[in-house]
N, C-alpha and C. Protein backbone atom coordinates (compact mmCIF):
# COMPACT_ATOMS: atom_id res chain seq x y z
N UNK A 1 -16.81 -48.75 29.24
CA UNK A 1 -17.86 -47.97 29.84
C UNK A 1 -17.23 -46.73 30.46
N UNK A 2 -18.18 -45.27 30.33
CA UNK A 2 -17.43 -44.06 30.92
C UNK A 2 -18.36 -43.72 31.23
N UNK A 3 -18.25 -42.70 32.31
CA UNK A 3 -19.00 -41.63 32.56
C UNK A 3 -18.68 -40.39 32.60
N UNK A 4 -19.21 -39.27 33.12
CA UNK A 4 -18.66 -38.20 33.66
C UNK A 4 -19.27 -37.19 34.68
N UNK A 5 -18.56 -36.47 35.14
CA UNK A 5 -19.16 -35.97 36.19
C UNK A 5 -17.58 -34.36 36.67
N UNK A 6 -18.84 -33.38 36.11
CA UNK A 6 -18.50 -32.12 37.18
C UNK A 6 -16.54 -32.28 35.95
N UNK A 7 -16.43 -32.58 34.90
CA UNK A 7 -14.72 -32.33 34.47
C UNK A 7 -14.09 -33.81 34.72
N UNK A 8 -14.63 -34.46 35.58
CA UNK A 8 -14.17 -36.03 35.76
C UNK A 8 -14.57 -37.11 34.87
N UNK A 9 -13.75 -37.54 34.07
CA UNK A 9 -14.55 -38.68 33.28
C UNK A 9 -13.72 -40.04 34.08
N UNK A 10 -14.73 -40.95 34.40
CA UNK A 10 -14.76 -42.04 34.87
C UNK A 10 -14.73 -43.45 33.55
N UNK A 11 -13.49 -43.97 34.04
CA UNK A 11 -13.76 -45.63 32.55
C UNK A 11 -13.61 -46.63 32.76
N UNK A 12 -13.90 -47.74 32.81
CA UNK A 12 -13.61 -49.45 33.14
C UNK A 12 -12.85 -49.47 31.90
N UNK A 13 -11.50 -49.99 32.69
CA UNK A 13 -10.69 -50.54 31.41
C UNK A 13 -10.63 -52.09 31.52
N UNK A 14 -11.28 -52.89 30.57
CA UNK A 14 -11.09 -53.93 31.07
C UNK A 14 -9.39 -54.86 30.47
N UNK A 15 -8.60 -55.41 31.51
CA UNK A 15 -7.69 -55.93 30.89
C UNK A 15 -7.09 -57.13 30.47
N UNK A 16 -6.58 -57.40 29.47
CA UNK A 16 -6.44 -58.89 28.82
C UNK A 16 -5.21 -59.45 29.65
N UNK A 17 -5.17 -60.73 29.72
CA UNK A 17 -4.22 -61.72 30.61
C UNK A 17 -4.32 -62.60 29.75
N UNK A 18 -2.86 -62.82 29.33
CA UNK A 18 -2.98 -63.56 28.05
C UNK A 18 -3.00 -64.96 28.97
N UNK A 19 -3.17 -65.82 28.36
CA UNK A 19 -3.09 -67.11 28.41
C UNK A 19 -1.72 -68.08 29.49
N UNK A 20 -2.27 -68.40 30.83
CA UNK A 20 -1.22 -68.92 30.94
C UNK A 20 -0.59 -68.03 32.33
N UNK A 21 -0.77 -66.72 32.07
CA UNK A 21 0.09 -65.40 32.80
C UNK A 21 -0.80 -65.37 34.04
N UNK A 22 0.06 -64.24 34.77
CA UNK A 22 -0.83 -63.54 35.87
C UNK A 22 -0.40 -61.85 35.90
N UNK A 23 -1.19 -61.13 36.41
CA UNK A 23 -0.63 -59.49 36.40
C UNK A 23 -0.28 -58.95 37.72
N UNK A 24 0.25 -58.15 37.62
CA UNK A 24 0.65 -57.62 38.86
C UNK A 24 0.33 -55.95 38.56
N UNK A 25 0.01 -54.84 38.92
CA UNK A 25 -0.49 -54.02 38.41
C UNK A 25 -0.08 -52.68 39.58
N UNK A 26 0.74 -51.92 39.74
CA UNK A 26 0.92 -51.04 41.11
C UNK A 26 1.23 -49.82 40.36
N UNK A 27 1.86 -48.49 41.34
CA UNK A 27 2.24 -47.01 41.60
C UNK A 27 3.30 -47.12 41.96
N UNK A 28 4.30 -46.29 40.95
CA UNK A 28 5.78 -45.94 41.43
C UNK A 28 6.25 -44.50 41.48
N UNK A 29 7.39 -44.14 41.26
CA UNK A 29 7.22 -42.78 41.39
C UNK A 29 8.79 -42.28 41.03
N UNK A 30 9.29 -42.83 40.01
CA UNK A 30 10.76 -42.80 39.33
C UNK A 30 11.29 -43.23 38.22
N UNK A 31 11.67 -42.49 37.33
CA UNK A 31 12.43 -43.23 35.86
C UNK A 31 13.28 -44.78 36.22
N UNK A 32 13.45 -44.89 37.52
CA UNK A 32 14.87 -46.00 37.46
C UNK A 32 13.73 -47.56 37.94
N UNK A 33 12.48 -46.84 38.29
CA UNK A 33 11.24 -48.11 38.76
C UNK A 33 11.21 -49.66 37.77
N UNK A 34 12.05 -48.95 36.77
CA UNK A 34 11.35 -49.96 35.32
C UNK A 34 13.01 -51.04 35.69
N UNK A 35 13.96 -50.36 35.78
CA UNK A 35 14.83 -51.29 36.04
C UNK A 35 15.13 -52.09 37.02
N UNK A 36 14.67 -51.46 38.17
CA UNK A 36 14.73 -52.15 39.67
C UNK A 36 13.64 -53.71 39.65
N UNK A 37 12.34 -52.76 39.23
CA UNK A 37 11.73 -54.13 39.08
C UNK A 37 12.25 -55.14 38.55
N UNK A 38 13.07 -55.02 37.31
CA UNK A 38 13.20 -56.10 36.61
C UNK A 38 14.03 -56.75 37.18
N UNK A 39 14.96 -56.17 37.96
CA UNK A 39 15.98 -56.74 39.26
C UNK A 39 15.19 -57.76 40.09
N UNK A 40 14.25 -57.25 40.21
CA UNK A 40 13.63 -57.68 41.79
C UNK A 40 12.81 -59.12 40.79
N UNK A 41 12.57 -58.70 39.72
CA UNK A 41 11.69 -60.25 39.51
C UNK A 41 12.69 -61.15 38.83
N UNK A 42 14.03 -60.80 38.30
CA UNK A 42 15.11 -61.90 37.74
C UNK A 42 15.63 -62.40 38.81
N UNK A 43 15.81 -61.97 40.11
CA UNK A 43 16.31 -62.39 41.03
C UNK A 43 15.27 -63.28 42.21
N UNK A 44 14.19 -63.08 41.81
CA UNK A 44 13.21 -63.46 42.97
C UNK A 44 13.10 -65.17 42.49
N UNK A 45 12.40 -65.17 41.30
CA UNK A 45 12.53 -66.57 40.73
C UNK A 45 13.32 -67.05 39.43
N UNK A 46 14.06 -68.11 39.96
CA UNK A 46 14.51 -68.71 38.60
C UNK A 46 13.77 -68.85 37.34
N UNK A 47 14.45 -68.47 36.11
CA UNK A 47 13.65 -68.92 35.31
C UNK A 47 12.17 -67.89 34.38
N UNK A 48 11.73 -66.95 35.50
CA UNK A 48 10.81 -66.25 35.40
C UNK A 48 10.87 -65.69 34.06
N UNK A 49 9.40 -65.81 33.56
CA UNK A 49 9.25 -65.47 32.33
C UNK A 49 8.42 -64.21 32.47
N UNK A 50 8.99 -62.58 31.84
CA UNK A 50 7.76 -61.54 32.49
C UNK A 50 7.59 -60.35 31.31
N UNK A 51 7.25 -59.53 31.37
CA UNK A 51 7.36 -57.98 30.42
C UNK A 51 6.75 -57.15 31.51
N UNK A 52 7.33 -56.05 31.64
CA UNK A 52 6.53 -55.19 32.32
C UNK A 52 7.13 -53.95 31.42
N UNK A 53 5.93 -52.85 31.97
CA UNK A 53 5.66 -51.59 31.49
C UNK A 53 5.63 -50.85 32.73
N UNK A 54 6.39 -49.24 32.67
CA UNK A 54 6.02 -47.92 33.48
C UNK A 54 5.64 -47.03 32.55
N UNK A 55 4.39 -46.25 32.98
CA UNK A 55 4.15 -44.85 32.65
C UNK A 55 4.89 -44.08 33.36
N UNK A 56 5.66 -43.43 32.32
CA UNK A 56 6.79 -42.15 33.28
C UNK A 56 5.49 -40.86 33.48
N UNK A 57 5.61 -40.12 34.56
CA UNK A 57 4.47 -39.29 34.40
C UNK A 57 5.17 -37.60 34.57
N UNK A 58 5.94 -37.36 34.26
CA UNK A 58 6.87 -36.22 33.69
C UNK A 58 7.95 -36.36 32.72
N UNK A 59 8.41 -34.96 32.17
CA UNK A 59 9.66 -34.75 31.30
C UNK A 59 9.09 -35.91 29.77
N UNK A 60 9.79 -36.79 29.32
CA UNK A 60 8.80 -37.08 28.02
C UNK A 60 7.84 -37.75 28.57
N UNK A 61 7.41 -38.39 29.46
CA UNK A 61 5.60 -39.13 29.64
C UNK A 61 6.12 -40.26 28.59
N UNK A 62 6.91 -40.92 28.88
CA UNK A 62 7.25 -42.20 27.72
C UNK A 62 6.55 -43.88 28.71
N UNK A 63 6.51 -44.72 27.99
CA UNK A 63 6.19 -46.10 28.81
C UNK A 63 7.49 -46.40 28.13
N UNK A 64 8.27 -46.53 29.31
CA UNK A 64 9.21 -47.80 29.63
C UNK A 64 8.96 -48.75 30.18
N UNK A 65 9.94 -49.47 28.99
CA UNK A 65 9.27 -51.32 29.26
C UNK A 65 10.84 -52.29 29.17
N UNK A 66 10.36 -53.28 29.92
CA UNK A 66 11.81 -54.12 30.44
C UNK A 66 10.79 -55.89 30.34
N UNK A 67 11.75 -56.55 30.10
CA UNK A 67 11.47 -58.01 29.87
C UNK A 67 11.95 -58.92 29.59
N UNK A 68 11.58 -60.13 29.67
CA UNK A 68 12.52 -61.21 28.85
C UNK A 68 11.49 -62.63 28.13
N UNK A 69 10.57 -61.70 28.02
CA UNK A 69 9.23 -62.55 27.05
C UNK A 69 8.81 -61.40 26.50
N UNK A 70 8.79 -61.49 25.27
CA UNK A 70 8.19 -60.69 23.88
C UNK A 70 6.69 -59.66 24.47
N UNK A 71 5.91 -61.67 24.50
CA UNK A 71 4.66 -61.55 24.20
C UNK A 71 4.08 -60.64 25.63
N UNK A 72 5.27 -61.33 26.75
CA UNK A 72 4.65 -60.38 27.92
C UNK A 72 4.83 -58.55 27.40
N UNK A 73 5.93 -58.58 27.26
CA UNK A 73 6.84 -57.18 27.26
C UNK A 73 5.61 -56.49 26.48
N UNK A 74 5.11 -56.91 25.17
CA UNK A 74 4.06 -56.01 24.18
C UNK A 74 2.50 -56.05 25.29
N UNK A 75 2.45 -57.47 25.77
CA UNK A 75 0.90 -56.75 26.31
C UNK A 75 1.14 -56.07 27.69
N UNK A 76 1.86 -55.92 28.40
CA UNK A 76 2.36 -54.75 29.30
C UNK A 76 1.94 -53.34 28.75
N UNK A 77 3.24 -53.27 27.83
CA UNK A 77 2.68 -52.43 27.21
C UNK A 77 1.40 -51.71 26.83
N UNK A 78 0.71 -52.94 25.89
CA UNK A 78 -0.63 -52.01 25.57
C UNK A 78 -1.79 -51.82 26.71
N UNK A 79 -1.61 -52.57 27.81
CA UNK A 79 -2.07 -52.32 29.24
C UNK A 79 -2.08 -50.94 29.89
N UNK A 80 -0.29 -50.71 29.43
CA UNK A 80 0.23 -49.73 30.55
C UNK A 80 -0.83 -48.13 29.47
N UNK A 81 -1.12 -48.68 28.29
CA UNK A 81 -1.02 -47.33 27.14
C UNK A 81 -2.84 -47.18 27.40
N UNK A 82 -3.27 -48.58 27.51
CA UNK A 82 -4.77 -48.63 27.86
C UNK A 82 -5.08 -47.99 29.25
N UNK A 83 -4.87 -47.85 30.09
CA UNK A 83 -4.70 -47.27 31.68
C UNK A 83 -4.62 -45.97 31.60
N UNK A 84 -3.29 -45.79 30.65
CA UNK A 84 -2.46 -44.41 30.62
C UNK A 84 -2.47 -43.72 31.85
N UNK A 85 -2.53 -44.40 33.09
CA UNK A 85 -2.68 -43.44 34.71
C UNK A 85 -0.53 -43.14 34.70
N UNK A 86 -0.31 -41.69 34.96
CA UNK A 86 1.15 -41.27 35.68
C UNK A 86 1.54 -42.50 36.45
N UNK A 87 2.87 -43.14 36.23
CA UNK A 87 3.45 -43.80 37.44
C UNK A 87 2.91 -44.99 37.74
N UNK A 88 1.99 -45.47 36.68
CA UNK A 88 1.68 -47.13 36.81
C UNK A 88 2.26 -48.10 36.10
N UNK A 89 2.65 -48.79 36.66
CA UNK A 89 3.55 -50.06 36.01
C UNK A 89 2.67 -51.35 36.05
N UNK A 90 3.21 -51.99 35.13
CA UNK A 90 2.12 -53.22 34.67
C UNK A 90 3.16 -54.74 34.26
N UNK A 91 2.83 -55.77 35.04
CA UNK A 91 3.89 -56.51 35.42
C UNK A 91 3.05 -57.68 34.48
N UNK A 92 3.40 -58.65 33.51
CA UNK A 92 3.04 -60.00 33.33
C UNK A 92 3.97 -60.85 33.90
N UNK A 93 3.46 -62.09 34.14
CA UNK A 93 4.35 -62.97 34.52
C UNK A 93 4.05 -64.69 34.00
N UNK A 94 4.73 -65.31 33.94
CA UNK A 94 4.62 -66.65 33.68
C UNK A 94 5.68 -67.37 34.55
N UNK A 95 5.78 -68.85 34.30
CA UNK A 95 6.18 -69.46 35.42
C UNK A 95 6.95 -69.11 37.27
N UNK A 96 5.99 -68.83 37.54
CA UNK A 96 6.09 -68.01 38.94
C UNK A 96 4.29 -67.61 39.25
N UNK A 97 4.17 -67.50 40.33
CA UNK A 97 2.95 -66.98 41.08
C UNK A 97 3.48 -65.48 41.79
N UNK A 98 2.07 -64.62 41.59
CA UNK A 98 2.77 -63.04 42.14
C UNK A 98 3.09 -63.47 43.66
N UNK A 99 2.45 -64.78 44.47
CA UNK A 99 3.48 -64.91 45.73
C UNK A 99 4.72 -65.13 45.58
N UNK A 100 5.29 -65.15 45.03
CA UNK A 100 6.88 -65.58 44.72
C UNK A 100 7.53 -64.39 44.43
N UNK A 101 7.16 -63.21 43.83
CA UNK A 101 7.43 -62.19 43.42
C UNK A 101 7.45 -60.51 44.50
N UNK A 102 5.84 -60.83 45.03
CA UNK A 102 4.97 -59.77 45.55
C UNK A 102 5.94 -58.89 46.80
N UNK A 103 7.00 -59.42 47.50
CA UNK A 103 7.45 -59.06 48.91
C UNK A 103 8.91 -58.13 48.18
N UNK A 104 9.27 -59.08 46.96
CA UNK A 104 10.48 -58.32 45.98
C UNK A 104 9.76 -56.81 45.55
N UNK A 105 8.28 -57.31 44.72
CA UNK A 105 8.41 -55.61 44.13
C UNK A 105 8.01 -54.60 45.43
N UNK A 106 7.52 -55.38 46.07
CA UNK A 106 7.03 -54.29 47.38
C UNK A 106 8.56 -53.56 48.04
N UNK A 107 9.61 -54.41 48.11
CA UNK A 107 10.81 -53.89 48.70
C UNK A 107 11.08 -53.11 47.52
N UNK A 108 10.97 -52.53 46.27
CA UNK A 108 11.66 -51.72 45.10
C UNK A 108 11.36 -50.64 46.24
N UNK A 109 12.43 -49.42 46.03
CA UNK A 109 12.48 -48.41 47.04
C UNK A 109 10.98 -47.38 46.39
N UNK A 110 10.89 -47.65 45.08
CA UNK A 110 10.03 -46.22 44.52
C UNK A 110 8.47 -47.15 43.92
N UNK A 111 7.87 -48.20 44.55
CA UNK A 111 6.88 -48.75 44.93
C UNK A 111 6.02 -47.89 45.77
N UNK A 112 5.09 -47.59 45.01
CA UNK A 112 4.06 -46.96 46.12
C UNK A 112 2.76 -48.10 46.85
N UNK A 113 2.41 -48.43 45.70
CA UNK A 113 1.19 -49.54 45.88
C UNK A 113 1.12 -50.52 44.42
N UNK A 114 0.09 -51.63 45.63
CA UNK A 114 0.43 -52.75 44.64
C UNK A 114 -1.60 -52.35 44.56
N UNK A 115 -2.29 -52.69 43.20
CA UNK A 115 -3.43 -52.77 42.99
C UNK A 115 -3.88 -53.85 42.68
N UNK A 116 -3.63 -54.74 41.75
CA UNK A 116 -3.73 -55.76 41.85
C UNK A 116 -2.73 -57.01 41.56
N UNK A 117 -2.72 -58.60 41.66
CA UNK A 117 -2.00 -59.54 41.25
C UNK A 117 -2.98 -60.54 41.22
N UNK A 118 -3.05 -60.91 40.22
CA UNK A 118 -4.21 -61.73 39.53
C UNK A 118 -3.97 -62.52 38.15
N UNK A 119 -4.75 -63.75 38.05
CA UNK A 119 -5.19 -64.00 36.88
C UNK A 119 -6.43 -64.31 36.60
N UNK A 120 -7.27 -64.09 37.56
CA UNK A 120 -8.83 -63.79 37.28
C UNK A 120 -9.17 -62.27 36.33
N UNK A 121 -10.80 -62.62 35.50
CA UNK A 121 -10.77 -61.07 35.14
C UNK A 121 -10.54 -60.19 36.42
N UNK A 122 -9.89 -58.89 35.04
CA UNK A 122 -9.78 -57.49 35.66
C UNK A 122 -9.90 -56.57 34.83
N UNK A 123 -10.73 -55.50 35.89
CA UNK A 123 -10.85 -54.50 35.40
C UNK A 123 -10.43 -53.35 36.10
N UNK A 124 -9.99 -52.24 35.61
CA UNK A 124 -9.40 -51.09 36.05
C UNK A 124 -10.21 -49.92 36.20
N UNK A 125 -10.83 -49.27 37.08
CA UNK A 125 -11.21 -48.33 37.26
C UNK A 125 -10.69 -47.14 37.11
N UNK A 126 -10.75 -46.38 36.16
CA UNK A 126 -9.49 -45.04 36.19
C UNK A 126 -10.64 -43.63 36.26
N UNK A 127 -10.15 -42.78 36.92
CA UNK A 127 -10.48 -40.98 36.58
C UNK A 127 -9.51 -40.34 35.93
N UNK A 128 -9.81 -39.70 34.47
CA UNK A 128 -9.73 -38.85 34.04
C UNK A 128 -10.12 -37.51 34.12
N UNK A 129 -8.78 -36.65 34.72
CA UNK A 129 -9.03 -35.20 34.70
C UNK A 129 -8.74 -34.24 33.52
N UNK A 130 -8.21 -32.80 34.00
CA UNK A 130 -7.89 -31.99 32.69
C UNK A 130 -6.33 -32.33 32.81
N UNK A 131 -5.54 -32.80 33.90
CA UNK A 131 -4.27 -33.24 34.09
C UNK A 131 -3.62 -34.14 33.57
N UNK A 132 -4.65 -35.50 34.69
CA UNK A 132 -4.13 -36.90 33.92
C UNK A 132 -5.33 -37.67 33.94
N UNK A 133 -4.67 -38.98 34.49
CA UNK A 133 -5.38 -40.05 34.46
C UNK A 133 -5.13 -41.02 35.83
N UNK A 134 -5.79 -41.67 36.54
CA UNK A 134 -5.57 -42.12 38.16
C UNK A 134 -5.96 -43.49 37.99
N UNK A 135 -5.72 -44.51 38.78
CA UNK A 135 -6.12 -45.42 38.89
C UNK A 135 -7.23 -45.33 40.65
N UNK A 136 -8.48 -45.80 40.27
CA UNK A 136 -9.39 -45.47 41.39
C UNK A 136 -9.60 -46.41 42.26
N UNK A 137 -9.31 -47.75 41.38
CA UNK A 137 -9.34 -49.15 42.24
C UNK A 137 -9.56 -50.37 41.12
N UNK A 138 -9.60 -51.57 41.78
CA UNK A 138 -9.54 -52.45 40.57
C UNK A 138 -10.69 -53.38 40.99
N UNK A 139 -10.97 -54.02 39.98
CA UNK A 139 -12.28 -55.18 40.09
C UNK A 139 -11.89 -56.53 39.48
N UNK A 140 -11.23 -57.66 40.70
CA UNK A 140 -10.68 -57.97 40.71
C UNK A 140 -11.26 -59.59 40.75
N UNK A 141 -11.91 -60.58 39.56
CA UNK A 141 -12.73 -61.63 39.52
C UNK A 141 -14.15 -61.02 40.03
N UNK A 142 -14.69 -61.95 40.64
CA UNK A 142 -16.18 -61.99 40.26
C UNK A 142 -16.95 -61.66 42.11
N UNK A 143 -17.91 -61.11 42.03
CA UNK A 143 -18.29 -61.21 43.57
C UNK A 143 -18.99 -62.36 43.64
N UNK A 144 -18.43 -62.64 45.26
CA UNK A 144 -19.04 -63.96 45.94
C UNK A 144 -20.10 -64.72 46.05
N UNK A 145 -20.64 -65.71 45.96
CA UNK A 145 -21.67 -66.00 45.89
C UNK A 145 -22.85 -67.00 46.81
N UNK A 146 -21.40 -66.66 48.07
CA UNK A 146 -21.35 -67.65 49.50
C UNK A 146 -20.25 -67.64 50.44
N UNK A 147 -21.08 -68.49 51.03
CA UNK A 147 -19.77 -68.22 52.42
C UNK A 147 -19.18 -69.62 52.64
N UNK A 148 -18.07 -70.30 52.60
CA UNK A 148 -17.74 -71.64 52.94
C UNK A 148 -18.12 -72.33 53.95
N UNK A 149 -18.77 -73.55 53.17
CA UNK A 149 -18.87 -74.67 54.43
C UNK A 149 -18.06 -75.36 55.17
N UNK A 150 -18.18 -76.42 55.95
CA UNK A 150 -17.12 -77.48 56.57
C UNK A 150 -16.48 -78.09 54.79
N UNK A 151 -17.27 -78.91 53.76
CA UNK A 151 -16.79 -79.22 52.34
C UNK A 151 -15.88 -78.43 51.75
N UNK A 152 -16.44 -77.05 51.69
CA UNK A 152 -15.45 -76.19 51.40
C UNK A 152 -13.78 -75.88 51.95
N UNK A 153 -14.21 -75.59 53.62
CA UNK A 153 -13.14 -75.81 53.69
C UNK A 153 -11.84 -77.01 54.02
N UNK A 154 -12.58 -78.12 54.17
CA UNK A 154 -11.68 -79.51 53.27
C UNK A 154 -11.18 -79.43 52.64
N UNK A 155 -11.83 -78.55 51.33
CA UNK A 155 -11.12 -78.77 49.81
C UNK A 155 -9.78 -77.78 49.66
N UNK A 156 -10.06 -76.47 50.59
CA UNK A 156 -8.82 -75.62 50.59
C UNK A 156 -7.69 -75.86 51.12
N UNK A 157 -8.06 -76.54 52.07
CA UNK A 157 -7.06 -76.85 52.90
C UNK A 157 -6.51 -77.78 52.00
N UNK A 158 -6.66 -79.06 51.90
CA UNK A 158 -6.32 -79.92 50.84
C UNK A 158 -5.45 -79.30 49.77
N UNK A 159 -6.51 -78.33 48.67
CA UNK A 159 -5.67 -78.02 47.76
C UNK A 159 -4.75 -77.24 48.35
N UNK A 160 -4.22 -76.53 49.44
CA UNK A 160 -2.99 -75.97 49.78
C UNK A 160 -1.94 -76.75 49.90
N UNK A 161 -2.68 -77.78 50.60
CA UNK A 161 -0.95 -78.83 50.58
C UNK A 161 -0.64 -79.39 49.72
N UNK A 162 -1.72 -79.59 48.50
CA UNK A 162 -1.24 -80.55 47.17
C UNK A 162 -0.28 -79.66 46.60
N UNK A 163 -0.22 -78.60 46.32
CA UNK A 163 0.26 -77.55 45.33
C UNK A 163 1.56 -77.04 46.33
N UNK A 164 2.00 -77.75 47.72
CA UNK A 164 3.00 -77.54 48.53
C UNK A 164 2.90 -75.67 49.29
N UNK A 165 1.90 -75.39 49.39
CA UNK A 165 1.85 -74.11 49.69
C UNK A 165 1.73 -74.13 51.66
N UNK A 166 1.14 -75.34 51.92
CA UNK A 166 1.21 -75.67 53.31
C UNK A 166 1.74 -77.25 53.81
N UNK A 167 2.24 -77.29 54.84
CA UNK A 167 2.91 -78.69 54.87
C UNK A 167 1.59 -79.53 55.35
């Protein structure tokens, strides 16, 4: 879906999460972003299975991409090419949760913002100018459809400690 308005074209990009994964989706602002990250997520968790993509947004405008899963590394990619916003990087991940990750890419020195980390749908809001392309905000699962009860919150609490996230 697009619109436009006044030279601005407005688009929902909606994006695929393959099976299994979660995304992590932010703003950087350096050729060396693509390697640091990959620092920050080989070192954060053992094991981590990921691909990520940067849009360089000067000199060639190339997507550099770093990984050590195929299938992540290519849909990064066609994420980062679907977006096409300057300076957005596009993270998949498998065995790991973006909590395990999220405090690493935030410390990368050339991290601007994180937009989303998810494996619910998403969709990307972008503006298109005569320049580039922006990321405007993200839509991130589904809106609410209530407010929790006492049941409800039993069950969270609960499922926090099953899954060891609270003692």
């Amino acid at each position: 879906m697009s619109m436009s308005s006044g030279g601005t074209r407005i688009e929902v990009v909606d994006v695929s999460i393959p099976e299994g994964a979660n995304i992590i989706i932010g703003h950087a602002h350096f050729i060396k972003t693509v390697e640091d990250l990959y620092e920050a997520l080989v070192t954060s968790v053992p094991n981590i299975r990921f691909g990520l993509a940067f849009c360089e947004a000067s000199q060639k405008r190339l997507i550099r991409h770093e990984g050590n899963d195929e299938e992540l590394r290519k849909a990064a990619i066609e994420t980062a090419k679907k977006i096409g916003a300057g300076h957005l990087f596009v993270i998949y991940i498998r065995d790991a949760w973006p909590i395990n990750v999220l405090n690493a890419i935030k410390n990368v020195q050339e991290v601007v913002t994180i937009y989303a980390a998810t494996a619910n749908p998403l969709q990307v809001i972008v503006a298109e100018t005569n320049q580039g392309r922006a990321v405007l905000g993200v839509v991130d699962g589904y809106t609410p459809l209530g407010v929790e009860g006492d049941e409800d919150i039993a069950e969270r609490r609960s499922f926090l400690r099953k899954i060891g996230y609270k003692k």
